[in-house]
C-alpha atoms as a PDB file:
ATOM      1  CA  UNK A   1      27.165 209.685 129.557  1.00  0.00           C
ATOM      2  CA  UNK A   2      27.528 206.608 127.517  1.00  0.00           C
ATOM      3  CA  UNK A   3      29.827 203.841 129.465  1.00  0.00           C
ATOM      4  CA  UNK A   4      32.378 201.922 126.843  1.00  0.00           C
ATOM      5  CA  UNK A   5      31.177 198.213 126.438  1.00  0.00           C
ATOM      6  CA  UNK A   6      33.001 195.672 129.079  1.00  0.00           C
ATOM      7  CA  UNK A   7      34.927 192.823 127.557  1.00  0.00           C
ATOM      8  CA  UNK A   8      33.519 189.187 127.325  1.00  0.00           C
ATOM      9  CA  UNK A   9      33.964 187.415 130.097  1.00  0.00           C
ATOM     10  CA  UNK A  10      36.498 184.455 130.653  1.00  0.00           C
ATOM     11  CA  UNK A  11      33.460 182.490 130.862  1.00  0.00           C
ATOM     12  CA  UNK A  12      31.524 183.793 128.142  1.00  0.00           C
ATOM     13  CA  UNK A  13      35.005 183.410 126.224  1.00  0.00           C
ATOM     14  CA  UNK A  14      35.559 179.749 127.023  1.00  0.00           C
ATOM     15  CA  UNK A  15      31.849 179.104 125.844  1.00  0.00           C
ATOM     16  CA  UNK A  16      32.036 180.820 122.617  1.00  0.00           C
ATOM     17  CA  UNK A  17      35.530 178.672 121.757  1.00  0.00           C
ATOM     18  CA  UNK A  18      34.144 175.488 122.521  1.00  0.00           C
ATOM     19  CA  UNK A  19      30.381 175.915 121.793  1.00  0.00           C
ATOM     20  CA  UNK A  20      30.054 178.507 118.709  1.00  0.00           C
ATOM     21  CA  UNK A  21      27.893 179.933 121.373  1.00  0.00           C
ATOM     22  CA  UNK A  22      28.001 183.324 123.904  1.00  0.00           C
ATOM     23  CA  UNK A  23      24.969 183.583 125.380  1.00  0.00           C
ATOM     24  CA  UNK A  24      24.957 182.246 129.415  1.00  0.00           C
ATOM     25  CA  UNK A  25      21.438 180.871 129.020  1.00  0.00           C
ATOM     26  CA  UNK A  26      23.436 178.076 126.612  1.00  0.00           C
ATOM     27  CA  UNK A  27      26.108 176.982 129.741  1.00  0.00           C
ATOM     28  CA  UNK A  28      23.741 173.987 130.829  1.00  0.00           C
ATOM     29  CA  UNK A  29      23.552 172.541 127.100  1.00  0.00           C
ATOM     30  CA  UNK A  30      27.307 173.107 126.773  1.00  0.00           C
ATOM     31  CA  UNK A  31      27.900 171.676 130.213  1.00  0.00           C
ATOM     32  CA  UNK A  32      26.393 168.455 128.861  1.00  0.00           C
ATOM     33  CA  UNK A  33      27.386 168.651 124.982  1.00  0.00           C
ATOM     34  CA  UNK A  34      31.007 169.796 125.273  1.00  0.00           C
ATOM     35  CA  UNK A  35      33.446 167.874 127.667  1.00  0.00           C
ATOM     36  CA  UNK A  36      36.180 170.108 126.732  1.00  0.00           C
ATOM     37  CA  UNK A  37      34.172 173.174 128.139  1.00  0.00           C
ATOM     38  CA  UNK A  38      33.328 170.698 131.052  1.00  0.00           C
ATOM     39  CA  UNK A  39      36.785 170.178 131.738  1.00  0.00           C
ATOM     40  CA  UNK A  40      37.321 173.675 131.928  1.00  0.00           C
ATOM     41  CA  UNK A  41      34.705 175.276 133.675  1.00  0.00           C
ATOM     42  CA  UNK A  42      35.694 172.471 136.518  1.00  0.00           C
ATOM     43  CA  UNK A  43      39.287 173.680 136.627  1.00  0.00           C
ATOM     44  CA  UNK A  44      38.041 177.444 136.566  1.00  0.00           C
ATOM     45  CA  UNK A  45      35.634 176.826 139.518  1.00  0.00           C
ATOM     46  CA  UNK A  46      38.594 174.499 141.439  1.00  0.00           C
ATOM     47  CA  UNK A  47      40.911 177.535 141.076  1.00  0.00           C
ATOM     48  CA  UNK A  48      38.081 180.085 142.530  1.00  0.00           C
ATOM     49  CA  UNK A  49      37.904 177.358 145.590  1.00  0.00           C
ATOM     50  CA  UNK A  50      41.544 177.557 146.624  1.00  0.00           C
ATOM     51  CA  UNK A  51      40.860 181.511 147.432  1.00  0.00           C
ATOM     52  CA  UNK A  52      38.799 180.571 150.153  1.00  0.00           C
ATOM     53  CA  UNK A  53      40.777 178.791 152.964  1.00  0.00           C
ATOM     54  CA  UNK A  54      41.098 175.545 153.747  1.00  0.00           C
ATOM     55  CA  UNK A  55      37.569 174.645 153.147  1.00  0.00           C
ATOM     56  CA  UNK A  56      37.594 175.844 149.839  1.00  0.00           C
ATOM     57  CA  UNK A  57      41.045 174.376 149.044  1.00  0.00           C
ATOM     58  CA  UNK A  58      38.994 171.260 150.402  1.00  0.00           C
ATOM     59  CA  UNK A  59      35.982 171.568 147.755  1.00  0.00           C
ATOM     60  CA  UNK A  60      38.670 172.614 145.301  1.00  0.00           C
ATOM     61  CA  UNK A  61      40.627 169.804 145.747  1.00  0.00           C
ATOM     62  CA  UNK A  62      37.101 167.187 145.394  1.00  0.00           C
ATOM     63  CA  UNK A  63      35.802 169.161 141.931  1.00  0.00           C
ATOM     64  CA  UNK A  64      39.251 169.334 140.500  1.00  0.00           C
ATOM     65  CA  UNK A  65      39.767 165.426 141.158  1.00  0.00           C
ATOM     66  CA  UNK A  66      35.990 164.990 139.716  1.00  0.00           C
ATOM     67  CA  UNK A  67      37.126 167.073 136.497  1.00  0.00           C
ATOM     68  CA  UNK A  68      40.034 165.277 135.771  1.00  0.00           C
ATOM     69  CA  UNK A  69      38.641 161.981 136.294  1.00  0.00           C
ATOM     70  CA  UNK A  70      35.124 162.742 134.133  1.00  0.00           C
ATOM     71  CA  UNK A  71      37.141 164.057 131.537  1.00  0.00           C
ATOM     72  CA  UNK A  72      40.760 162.488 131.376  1.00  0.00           C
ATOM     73  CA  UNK A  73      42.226 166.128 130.917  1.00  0.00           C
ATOM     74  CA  UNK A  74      44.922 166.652 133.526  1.00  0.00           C
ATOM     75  CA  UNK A  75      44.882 170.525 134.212  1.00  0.00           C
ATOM     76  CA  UNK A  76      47.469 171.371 137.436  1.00  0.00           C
ATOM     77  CA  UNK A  77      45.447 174.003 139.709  1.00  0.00           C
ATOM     78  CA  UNK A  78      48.643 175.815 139.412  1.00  0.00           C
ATOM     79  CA  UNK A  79      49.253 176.471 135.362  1.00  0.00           C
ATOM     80  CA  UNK A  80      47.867 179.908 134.262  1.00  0.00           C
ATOM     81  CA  UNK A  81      45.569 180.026 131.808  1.00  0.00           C
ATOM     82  CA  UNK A  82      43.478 182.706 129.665  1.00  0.00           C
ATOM     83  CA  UNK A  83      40.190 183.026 128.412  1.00  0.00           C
ATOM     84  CA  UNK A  84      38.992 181.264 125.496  1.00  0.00           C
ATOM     85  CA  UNK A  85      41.014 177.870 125.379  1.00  0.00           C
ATOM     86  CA  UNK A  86      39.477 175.515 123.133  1.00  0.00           C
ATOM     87  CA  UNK A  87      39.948 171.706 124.114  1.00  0.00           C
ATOM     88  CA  UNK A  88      37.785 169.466 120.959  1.00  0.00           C
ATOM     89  CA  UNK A  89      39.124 166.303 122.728  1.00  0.00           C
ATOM     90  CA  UNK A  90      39.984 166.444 125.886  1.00  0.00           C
ATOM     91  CA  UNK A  91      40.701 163.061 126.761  1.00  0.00           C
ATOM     92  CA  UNK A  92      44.836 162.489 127.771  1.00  0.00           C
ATOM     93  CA  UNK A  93      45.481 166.425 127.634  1.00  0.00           C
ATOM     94  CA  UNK A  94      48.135 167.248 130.401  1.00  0.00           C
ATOM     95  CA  UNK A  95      48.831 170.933 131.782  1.00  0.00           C
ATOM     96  CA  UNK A  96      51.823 171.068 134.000  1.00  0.00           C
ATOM     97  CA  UNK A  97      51.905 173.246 137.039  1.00  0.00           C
ATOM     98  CA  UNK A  98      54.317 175.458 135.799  1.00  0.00           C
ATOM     99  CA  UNK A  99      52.294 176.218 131.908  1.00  0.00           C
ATOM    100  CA  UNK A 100      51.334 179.153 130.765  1.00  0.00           C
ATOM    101  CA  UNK A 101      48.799 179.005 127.753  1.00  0.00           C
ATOM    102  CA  UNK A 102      47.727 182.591 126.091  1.00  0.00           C
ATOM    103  CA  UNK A 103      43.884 183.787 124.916  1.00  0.00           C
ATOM    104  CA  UNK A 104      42.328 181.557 122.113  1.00  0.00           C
ATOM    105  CA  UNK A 105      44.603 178.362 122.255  1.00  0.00           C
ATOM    106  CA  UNK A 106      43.320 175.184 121.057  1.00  0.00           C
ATOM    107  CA  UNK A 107      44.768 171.606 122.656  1.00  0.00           C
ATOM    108  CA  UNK A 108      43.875 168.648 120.785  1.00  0.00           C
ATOM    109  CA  UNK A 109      43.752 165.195 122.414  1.00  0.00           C
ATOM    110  CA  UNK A 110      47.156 164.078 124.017  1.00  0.00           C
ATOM    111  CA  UNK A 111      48.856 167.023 124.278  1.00  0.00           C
ATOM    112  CA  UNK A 112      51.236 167.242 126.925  1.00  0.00           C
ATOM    113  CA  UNK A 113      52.764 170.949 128.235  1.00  0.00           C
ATOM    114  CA  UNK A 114      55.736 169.481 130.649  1.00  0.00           C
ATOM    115  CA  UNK A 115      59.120 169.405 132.103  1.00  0.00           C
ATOM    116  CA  UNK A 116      61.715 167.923 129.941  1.00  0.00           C
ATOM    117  CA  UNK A 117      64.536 168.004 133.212  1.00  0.00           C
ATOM    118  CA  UNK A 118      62.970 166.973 136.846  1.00  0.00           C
ATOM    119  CA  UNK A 119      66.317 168.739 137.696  1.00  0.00           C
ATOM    120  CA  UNK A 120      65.656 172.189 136.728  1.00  0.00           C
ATOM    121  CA  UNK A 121      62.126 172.755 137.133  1.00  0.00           C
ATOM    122  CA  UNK A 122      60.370 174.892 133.700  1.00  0.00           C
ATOM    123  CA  UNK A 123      57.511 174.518 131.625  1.00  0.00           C
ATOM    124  CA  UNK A 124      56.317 175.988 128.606  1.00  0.00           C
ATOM    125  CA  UNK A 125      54.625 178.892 127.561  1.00  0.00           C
ATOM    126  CA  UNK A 126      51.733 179.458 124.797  1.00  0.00           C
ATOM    127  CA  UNK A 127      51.168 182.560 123.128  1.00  0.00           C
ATOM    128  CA  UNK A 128      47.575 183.453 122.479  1.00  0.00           C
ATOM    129  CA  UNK A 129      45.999 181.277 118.881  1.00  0.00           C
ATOM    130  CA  UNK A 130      48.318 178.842 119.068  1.00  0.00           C
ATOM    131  CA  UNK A 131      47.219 175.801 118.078  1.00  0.00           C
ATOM    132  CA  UNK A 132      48.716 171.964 119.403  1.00  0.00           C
ATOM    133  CA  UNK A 133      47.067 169.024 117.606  1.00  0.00           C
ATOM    134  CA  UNK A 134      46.993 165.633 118.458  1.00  0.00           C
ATOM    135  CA  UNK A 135      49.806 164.094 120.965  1.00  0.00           C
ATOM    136  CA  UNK A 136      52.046 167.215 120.545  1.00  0.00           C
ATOM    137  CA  UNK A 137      54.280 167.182 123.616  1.00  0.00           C
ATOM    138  CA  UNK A 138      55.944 171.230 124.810  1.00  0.00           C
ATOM    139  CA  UNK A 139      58.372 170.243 127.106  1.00  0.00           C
ATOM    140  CA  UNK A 140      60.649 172.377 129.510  1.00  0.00           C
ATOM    141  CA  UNK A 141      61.101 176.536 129.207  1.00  0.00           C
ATOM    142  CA  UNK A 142      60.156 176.576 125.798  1.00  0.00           C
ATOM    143  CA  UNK A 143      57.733 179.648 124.026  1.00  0.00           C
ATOM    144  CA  UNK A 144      55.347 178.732 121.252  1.00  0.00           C
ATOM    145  CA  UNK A 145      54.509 181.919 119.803  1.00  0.00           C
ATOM    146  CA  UNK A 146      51.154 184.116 118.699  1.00  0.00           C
ATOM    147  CA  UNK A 147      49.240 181.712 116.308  1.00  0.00           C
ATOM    148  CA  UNK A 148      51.758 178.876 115.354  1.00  0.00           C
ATOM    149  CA  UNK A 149      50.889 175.539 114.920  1.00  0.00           C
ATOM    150  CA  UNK A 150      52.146 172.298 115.848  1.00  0.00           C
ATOM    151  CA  UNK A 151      52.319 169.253 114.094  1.00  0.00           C
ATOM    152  CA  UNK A 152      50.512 165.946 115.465  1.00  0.00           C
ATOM    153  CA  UNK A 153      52.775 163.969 117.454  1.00  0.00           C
ATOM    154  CA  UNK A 154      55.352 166.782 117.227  1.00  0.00           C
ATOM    155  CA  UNK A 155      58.094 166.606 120.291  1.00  0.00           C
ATOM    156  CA  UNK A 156      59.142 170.575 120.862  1.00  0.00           C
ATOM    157  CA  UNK A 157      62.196 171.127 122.452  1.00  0.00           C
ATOM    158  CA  UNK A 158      62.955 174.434 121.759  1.00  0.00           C
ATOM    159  CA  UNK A 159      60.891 177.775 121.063  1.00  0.00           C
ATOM    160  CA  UNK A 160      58.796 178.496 117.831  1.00  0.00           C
ATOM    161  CA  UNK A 161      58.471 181.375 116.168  1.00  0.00           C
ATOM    162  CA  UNK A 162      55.187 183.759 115.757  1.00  0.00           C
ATOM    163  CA  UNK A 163      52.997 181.923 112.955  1.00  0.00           C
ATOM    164  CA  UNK A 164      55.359 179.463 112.254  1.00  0.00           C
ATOM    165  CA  UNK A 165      54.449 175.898 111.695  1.00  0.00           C
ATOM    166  CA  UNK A 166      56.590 172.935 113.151  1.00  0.00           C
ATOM    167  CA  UNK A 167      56.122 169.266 112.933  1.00  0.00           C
ATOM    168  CA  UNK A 168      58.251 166.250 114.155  1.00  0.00           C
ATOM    169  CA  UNK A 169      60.477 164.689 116.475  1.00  0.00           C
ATOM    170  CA  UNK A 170      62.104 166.894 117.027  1.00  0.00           C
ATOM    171  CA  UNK A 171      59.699 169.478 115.843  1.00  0.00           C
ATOM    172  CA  UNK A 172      61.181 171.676 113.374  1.00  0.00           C
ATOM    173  CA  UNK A 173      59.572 173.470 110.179  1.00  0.00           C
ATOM    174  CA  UNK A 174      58.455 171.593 107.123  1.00  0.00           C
ATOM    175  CA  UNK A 175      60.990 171.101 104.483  1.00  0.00           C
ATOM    176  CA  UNK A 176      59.852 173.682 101.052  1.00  0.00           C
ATOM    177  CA  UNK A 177      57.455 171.442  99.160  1.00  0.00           C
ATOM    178  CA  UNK A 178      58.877 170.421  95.297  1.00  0.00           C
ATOM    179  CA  UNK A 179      57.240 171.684  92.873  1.00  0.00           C
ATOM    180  CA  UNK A 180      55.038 169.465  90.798  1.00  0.00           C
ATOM    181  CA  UNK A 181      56.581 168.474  87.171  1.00  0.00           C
ATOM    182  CA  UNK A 182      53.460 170.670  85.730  1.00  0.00           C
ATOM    183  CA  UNK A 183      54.479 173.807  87.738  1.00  0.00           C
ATOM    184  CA  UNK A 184      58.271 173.306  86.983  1.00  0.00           C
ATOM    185  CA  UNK A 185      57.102 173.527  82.984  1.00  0.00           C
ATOM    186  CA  UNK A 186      55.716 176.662  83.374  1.00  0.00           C
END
């Protein structure tokens, strides 16, 4: 009786999205070559911790604190997070406790996944392959769907389509382009 193949591992995931690389004999090189996989594997081990009682909340507490301070990426113990985010530059990335980020997104340096009211308490959500590049800010109960991309420095205020691409302040979708005076000959 053959058994069907398991799934990659979160792990494994985050390795291969960072790294290029899948193999758990290459987590000691990656540990060292990638801080974004750093970063992460910190925040994955700090949220293991808090399982254990107060002793691990403790230790979870210490490594999470270690993590953010090696790194500069800001990761709340309590956003939710799945396998295989990919953080390039991890340096001034900030997860609210309340985010929600899908399989296979990538965070650029400076992103920031907030509130936008301290009154009414919501944070974003990320669809898996979305992409944020640098100093994109998601603020409040906003969804960024499957595979769009935002714009650097992009301020998004309200939700984004599947696919879609948005830049600006406030983030919206790029105007058509012209067409070139060649192309309007033809």
């Amino acid at each position: 009786m053959s058994r069907a193949p398991r799934p990659p591992s979160t792990l494994r995931r985050d390795l291969l999205a960072n790294t290029g690389r899948h193999s758990l004999a290459a987590l000691p090189l990656a540990w060292l070559q990638s801080p974004g996989f750093a970063a992460l594997t910190c925040w994955r081990m700090a949220r293991r911790l808090q399982r254990h009682g107060p002793p691990g909340r403790l230790l979870a507490a210490l490594l999470w604190r270690y993590g953010v301070a090696r790194h500069g990426c800001f990761i709340s113990l309590h956003a939710s997070i799945g396998p295989g985010l990919r953080l390039p530059h991890p340096v001034g990335v900030v997860v609210g406790e309340g985010a929600r980020i899908g399989a296979g997104v990538t965070l650029y340096q400076n992103v920031t996944l907030g509130l936008r009211h301290e009154a009414r308490p919501s944070y974003p959500t990320l669809d898996a392959g979305a992409c944020l590049y640098a100093g994109a800010m998601v603020l409040g109960a906003v969804t960024v769907g499957a595979g769009a991309r935002i714009g650097a420095a992009s301020l998004v205020l309200e939700d984004v389509a599947p696919h879609a691409t948005f830049t600006g302040r406030p983030a919206a979708p790029p105007p058509p382009i012209a067409p070139t005076a060649r192309e309007a000959r033809r």
